[in-house]
C-alpha atoms as a PDB file:
ATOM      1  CA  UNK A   1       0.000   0.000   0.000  1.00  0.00           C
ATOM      2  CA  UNK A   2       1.600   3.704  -1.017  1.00  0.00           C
ATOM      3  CA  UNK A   3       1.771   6.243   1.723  1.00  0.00           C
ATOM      4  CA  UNK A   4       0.674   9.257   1.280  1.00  0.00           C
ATOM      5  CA  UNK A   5       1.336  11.689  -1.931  1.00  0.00           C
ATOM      6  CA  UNK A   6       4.396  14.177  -1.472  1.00  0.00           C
ATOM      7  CA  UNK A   7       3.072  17.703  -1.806  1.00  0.00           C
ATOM      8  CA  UNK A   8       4.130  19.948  -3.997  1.00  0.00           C
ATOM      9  CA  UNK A   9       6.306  22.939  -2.321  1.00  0.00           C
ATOM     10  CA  UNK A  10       4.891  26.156  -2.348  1.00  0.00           C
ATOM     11  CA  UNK A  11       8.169  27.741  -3.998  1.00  0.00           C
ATOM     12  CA  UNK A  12       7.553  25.329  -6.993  1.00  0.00           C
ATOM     13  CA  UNK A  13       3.789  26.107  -7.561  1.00  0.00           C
ATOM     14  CA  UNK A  14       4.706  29.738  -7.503  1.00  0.00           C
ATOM     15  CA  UNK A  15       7.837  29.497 -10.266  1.00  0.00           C
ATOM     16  CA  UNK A  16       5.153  27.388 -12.444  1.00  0.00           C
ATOM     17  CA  UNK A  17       2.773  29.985 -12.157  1.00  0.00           C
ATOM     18  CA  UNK A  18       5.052  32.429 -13.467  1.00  0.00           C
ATOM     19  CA  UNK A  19       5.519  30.232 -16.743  1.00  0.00           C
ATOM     20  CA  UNK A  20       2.973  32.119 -19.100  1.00  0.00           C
ATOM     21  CA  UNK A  21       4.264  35.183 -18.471  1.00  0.00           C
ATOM     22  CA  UNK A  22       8.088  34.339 -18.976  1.00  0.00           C
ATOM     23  CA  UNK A  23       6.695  32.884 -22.144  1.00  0.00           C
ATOM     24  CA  UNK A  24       5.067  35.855 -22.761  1.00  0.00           C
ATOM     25  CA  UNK A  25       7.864  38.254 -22.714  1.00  0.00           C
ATOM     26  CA  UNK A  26      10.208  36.013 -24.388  1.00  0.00           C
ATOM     27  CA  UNK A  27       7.874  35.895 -27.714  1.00  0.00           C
ATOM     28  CA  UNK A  28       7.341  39.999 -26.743  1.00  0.00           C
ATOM     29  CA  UNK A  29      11.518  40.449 -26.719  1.00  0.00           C
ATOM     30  CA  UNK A  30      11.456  38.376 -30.058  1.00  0.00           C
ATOM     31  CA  UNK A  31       9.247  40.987 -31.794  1.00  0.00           C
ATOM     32  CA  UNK A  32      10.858  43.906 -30.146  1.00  0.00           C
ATOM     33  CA  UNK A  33      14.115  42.546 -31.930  1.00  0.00           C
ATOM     34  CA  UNK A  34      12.658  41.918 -35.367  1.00  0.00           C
ATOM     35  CA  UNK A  35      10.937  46.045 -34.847  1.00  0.00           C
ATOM     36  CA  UNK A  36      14.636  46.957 -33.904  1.00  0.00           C
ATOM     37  CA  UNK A  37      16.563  45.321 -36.936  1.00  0.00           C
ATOM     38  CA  UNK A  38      14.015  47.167 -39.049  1.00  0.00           C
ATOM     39  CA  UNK A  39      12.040  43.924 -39.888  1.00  0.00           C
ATOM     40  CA  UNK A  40       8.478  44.164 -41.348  1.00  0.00           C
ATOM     41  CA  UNK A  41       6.622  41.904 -39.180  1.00  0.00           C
ATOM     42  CA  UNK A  42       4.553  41.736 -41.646  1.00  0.00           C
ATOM     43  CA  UNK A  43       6.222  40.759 -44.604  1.00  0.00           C
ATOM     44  CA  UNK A  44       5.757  36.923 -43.939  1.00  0.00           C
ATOM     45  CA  UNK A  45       6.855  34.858 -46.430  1.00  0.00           C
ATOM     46  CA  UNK A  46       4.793  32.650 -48.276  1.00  0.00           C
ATOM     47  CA  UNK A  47       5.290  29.066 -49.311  1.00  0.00           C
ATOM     48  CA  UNK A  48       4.295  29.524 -52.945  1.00  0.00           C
ATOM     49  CA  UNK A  49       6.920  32.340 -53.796  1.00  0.00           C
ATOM     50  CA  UNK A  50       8.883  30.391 -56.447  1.00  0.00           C
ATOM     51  CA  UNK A  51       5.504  28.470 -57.704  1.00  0.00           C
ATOM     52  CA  UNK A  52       3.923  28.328 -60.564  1.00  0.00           C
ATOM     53  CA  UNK A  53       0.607  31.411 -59.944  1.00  0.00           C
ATOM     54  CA  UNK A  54      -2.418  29.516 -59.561  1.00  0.00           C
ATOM     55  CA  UNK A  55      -4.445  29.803 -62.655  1.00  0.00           C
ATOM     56  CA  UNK A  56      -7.199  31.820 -61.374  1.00  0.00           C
ATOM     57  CA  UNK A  57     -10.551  32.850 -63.511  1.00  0.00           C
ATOM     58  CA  UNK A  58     -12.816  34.645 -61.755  1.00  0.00           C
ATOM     59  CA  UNK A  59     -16.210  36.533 -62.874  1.00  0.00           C
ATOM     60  CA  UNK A  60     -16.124  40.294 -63.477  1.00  0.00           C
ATOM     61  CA  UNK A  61     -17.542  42.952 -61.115  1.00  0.00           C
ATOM     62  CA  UNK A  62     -20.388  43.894 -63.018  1.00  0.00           C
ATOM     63  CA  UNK A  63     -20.820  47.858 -63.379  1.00  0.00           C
ATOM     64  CA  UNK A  64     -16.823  48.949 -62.184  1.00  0.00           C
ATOM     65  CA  UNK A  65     -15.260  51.115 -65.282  1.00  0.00           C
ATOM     66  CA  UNK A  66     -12.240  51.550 -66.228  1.00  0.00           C
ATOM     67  CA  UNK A  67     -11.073  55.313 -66.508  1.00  0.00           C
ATOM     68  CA  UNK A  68     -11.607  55.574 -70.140  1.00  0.00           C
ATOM     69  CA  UNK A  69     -15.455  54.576 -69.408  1.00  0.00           C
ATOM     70  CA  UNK A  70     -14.830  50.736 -70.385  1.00  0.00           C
ATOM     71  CA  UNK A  71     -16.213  47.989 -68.619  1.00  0.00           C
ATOM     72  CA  UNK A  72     -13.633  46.102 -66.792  1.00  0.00           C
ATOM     73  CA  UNK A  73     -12.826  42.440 -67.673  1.00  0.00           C
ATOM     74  CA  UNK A  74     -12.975  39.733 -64.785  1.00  0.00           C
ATOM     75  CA  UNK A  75      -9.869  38.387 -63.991  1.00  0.00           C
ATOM     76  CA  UNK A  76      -8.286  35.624 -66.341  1.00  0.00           C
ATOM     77  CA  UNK A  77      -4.660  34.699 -64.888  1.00  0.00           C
ATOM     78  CA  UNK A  78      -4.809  31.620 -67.673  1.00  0.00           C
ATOM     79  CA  UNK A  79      -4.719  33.664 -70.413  1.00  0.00           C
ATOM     80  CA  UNK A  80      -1.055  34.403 -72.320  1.00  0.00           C
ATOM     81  CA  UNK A  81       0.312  37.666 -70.465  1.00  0.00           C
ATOM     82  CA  UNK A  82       3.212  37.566 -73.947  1.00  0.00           C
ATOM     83  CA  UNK A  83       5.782  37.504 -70.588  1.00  0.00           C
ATOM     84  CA  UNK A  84       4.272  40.574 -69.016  1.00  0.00           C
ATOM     85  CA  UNK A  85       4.192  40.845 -64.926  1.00  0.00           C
ATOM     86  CA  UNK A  86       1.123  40.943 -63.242  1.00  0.00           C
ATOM     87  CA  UNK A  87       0.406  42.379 -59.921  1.00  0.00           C
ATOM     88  CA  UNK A  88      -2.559  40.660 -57.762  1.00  0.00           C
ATOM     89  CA  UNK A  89      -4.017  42.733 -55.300  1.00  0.00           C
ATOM     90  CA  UNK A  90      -6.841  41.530 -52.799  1.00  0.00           C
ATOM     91  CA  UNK A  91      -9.160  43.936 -51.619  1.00  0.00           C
ATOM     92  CA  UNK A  92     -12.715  44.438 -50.215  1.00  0.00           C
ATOM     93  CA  UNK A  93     -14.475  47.519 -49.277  1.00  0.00           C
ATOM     94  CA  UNK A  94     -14.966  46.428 -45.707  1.00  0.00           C
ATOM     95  CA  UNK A  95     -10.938  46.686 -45.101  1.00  0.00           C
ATOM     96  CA  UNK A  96      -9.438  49.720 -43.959  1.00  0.00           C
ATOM     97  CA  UNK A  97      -6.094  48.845 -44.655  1.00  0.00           C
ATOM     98  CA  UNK A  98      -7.719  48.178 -47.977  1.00  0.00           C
ATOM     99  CA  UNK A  99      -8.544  52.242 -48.153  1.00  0.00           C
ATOM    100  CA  UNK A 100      -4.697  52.612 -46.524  1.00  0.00           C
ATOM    101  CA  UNK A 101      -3.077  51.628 -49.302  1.00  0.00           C
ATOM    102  CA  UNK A 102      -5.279  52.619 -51.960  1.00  0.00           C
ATOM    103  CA  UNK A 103      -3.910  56.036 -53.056  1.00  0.00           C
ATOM    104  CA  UNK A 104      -0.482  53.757 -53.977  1.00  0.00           C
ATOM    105  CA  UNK A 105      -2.269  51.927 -55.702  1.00  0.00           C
ATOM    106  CA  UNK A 106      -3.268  54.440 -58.107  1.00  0.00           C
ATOM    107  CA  UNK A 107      -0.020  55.399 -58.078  1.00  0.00           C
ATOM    108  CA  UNK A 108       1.254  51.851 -59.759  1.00  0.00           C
ATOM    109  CA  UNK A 109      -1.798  51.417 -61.882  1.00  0.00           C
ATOM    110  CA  UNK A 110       0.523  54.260 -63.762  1.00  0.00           C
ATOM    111  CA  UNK A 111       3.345  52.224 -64.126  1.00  0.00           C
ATOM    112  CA  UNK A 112       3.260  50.532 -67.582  1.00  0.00           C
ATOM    113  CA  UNK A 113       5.748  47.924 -66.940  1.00  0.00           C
ATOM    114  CA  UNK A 114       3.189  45.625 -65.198  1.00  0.00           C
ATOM    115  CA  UNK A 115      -0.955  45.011 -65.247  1.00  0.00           C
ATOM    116  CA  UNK A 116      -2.501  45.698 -61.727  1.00  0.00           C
ATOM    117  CA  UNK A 117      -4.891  43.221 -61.183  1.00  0.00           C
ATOM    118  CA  UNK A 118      -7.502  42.964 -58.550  1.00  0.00           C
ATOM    119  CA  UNK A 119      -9.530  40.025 -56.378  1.00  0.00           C
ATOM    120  CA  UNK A 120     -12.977  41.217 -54.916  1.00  0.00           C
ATOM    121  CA  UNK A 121     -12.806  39.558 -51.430  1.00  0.00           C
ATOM    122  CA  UNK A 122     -16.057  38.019 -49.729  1.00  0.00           C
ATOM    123  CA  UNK A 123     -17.602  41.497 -50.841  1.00  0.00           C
ATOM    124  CA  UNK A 124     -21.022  43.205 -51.671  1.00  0.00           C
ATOM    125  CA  UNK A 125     -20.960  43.914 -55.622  1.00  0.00           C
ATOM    126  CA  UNK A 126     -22.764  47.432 -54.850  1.00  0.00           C
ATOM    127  CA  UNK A 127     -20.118  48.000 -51.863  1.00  0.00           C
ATOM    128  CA  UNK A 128     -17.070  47.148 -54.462  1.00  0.00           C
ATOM    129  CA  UNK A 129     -18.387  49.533 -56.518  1.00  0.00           C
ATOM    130  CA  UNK A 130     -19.109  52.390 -54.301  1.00  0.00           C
ATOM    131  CA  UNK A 131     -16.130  51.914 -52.813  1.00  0.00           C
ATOM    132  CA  UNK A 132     -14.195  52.201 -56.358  1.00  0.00           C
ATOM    133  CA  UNK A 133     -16.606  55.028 -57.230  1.00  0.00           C
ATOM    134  CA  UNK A 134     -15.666  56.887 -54.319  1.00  0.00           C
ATOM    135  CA  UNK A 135     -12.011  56.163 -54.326  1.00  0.00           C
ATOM    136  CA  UNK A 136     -10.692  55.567 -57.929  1.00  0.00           C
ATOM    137  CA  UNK A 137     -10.072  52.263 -59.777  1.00  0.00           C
ATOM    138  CA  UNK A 138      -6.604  51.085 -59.892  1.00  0.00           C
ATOM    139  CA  UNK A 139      -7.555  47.962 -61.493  1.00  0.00           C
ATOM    140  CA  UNK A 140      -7.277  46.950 -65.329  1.00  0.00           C
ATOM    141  CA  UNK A 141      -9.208  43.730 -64.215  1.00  0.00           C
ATOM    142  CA  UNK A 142     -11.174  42.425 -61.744  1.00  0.00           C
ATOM    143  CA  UNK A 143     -12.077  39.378 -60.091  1.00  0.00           C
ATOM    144  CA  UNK A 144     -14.972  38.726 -57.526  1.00  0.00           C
ATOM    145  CA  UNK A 145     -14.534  35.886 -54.897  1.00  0.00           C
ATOM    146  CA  UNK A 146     -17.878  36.474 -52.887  1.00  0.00           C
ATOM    147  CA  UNK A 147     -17.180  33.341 -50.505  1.00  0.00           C
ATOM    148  CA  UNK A 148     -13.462  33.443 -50.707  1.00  0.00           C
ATOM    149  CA  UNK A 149     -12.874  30.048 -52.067  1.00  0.00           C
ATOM    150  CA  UNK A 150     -10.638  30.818 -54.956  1.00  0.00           C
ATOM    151  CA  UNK A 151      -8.421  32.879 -52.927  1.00  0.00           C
ATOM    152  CA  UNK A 152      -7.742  30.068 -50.639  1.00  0.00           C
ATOM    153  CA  UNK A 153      -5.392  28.478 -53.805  1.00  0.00           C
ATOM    154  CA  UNK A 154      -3.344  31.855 -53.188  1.00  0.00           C
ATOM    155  CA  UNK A 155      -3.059  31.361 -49.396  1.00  0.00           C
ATOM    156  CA  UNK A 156      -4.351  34.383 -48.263  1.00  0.00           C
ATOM    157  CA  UNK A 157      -6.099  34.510 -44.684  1.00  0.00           C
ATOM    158  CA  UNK A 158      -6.819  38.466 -44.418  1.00  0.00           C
ATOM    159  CA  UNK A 159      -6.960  41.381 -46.964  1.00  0.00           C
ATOM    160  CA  UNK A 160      -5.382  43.614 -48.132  1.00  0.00           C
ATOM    161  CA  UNK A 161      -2.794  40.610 -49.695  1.00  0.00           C
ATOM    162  CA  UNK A 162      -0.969  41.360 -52.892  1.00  0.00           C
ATOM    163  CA  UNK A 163       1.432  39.183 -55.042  1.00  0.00           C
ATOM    164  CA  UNK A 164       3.493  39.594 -57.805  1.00  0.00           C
ATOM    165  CA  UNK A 165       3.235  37.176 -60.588  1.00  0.00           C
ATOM    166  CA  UNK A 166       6.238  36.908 -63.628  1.00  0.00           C
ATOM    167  CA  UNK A 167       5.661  36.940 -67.072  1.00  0.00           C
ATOM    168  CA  UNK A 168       6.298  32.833 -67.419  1.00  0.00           C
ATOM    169  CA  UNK A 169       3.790  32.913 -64.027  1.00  0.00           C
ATOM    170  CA  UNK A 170       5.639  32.613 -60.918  1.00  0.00           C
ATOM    171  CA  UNK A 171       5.169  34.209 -57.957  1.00  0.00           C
ATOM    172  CA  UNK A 172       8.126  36.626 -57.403  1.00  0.00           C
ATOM    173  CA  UNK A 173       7.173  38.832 -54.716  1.00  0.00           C
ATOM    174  CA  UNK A 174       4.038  38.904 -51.551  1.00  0.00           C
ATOM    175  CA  UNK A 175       2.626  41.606 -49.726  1.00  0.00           C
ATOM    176  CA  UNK A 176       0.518  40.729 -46.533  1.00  0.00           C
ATOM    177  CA  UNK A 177      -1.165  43.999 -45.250  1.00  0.00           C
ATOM    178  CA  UNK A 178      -1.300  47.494 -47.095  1.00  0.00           C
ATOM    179  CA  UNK A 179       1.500  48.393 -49.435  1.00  0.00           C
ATOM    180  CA  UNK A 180       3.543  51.313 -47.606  1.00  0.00           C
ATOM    181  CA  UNK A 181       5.866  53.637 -49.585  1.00  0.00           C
ATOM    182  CA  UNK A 182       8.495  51.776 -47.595  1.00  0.00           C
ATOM    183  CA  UNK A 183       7.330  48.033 -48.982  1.00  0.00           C
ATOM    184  CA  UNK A 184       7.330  49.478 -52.527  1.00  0.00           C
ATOM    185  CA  UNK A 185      10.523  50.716 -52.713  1.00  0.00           C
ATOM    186  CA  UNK A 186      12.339  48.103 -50.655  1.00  0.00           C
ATOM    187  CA  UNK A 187      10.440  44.802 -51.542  1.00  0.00           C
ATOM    188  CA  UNK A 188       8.150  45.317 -54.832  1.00  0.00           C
ATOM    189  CA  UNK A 189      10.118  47.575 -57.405  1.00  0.00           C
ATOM    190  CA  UNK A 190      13.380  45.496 -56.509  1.00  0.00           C
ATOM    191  CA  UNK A 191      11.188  42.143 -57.378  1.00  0.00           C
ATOM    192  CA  UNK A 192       9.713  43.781 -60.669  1.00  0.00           C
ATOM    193  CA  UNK A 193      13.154  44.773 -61.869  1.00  0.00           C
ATOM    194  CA  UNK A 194      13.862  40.986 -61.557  1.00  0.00           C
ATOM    195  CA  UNK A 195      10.726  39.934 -63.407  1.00  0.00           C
ATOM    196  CA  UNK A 196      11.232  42.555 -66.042  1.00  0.00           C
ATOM    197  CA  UNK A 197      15.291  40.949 -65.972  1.00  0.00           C
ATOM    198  CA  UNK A 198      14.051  37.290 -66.314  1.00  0.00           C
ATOM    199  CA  UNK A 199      15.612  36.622 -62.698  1.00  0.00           C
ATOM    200  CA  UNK A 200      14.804  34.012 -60.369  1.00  0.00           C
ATOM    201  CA  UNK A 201      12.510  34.172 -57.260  1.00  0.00           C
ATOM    202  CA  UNK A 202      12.292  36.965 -54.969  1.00  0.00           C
ATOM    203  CA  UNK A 203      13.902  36.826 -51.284  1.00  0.00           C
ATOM    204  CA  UNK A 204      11.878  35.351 -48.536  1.00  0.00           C
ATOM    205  CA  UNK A 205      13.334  37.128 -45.841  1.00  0.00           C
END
């Protein structure tokens, strides 16, 4: 027969209930040091930088314009591109991130070296629209994804998400969160020089 269980000292309950919060500030000083040695937390790189784009085909947004009065096409990332770089922007009225980075977008829609492409994410159509209306329209195409399904091929899990595809259809460069002047200069325009060069992949950290 076993005697009776040895309790457990006071001094060890207490350093065990310390535990979550040494955790805590160890993940906390981890963060502090990625802020300090100027690291985006988040520019998070994704697994399918190097991949082959998936070949996404997605129905238009019915009534959005493009600024010579056009309708704009739906999104068609199968169709031959003749080696051109696309940029893929996800966006939905409901983000304000989305609105964040939106006056850069305009900005690049000017850059001819590259189509700016965008996915409508788990949006209204007449929200999309008044939200373009109100704000401009980047976009030379765009794709709606009302329940989000197609946008699960390109991993993304919150919008504003943006990726840069090659001409041959790789994905060269991504963009979790808004575009900053900061992101363009120091991530994006260095990975379009390499798409426009024919150069491999983009960095992933």
């Amino acid at each position: 027969m076993s005697g009776p269980e040895t309790p457990v000292p006071a001094r060890r309950r207490s350093r065990l209930a310390y535990l979550p919060l040494l955790l805590f500030v160890g993940l906390s000083g981890l963060f502090l040091v990625q802020l300090v040695a100027g690291r985006d937390p988040q520019e998070i790189p994704s697994v399918l930088i190097g991949k082959a784009a998936p070949q996404t085909r997605l129905p238009a947004l019915e009534g959005a314009t493009l600024a010579g009065g056009g309708a704009v096409p739906g999104l068609d990332l199968t169709a031959p591109r003749g080696g051109r770089p696309v940029l893929v922007n996800v966006f939905a009225s409901w983000c304000a991130p989305c609105r964040e980075e939106h006056p850069l977008l305009l900005q690049l829609s000017r850059d001819r070296r590259f189509d700016l492409v965008g996915i409508n994410y788990k949006d209204k159509p007449e929200n999309a629209l008044g939200f373009l209306a109100s704000l401009g329209n980047p976009y030379a195409a765009i794709g709606t994804d009302p329940k989000g399904s197609a946008t699960i091929d390109w991993g993304v899990y919150g919008v504003p998400e943006s990726f840069l595809v090659s001409g041959d259809g790789q994905i060269l460069y991504k963009q979790t969160g808004p575009f900053t002047p900061e992101s363009i200069r120091t991530g994006l325009l260095p990975a379009l020089e390499r798409a426009l060069a024919g150069g491999g992949r983009a960095p992933t950290s």
